[in-house]
Protein backbone atom coordinates (compact mmCIF):
# COMPACT_ATOMS: atom_id res chain seq x y z
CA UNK A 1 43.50 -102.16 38.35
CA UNK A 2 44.34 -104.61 35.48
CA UNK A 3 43.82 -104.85 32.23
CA UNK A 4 42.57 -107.59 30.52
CA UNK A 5 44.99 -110.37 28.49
CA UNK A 6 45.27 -109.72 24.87
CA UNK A 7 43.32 -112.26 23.23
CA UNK A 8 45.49 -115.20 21.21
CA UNK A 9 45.09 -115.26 17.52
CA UNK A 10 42.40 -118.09 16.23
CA UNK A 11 43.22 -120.62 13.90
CA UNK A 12 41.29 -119.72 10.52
CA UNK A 13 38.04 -121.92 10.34
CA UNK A 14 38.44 -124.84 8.14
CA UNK A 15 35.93 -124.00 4.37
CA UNK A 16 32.56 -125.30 4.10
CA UNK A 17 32.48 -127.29 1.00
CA UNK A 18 28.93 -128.01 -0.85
CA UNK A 19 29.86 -130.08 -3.36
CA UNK A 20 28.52 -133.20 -4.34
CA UNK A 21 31.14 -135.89 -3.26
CA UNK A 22 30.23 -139.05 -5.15
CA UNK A 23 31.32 -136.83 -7.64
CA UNK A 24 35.02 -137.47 -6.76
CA UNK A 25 36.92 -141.03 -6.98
CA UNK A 26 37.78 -142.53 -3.94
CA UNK A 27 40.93 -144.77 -3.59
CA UNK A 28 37.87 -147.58 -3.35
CA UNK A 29 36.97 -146.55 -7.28
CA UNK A 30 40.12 -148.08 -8.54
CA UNK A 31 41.30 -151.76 -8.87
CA UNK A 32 44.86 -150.91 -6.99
CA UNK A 33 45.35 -153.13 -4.39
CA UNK A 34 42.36 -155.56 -4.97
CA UNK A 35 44.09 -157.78 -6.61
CA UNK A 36 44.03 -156.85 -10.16
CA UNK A 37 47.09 -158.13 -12.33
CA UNK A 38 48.43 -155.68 -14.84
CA UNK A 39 47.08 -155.77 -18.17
CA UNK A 40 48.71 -157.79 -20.50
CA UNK A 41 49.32 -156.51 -23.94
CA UNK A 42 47.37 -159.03 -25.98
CA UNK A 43 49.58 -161.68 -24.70
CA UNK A 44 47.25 -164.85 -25.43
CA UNK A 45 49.75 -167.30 -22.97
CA UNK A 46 49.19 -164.39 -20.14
CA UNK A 47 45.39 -164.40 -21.18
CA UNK A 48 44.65 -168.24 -20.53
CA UNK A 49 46.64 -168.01 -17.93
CA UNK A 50 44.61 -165.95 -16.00
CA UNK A 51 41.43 -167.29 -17.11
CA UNK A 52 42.70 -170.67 -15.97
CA UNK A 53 42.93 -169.17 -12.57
CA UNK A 54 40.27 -167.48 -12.33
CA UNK A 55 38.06 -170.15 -13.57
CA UNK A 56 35.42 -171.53 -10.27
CA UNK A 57 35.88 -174.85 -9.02
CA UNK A 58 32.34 -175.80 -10.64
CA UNK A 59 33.88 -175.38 -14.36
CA UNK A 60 36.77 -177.54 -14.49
């Protein structure tokens, strides 16, 4: 007669979580890497600059 194999130790069940999670930011919630240019410090060249180029086609 045999006996039966010892069973192998699970891995622990990952935790439920019921949290609400739109109430956590996302990497989509922030401006990195969508093309946002640092903020100047009240740099008024920097400022028209960027308005310049940011201006549509229709308003020059």
């Amino acid at each position: 007669m045999t006996s039966a194999p010892t069973p192998e130790p699970r891995a622990p069940r990952p935790a439920l979580i019921f949290d609400d999670p739109l109430d956590r930011q996302s990497s989509d919630d922030t401006d990195r890497g969508w093309g946002e240019r640092p903020a100047s410090d009240g740099d008024a060249a920097a400022d028209l600059r960027r308005f310049l180029d940011e201006k549509p086609p229709h308003h020059l």
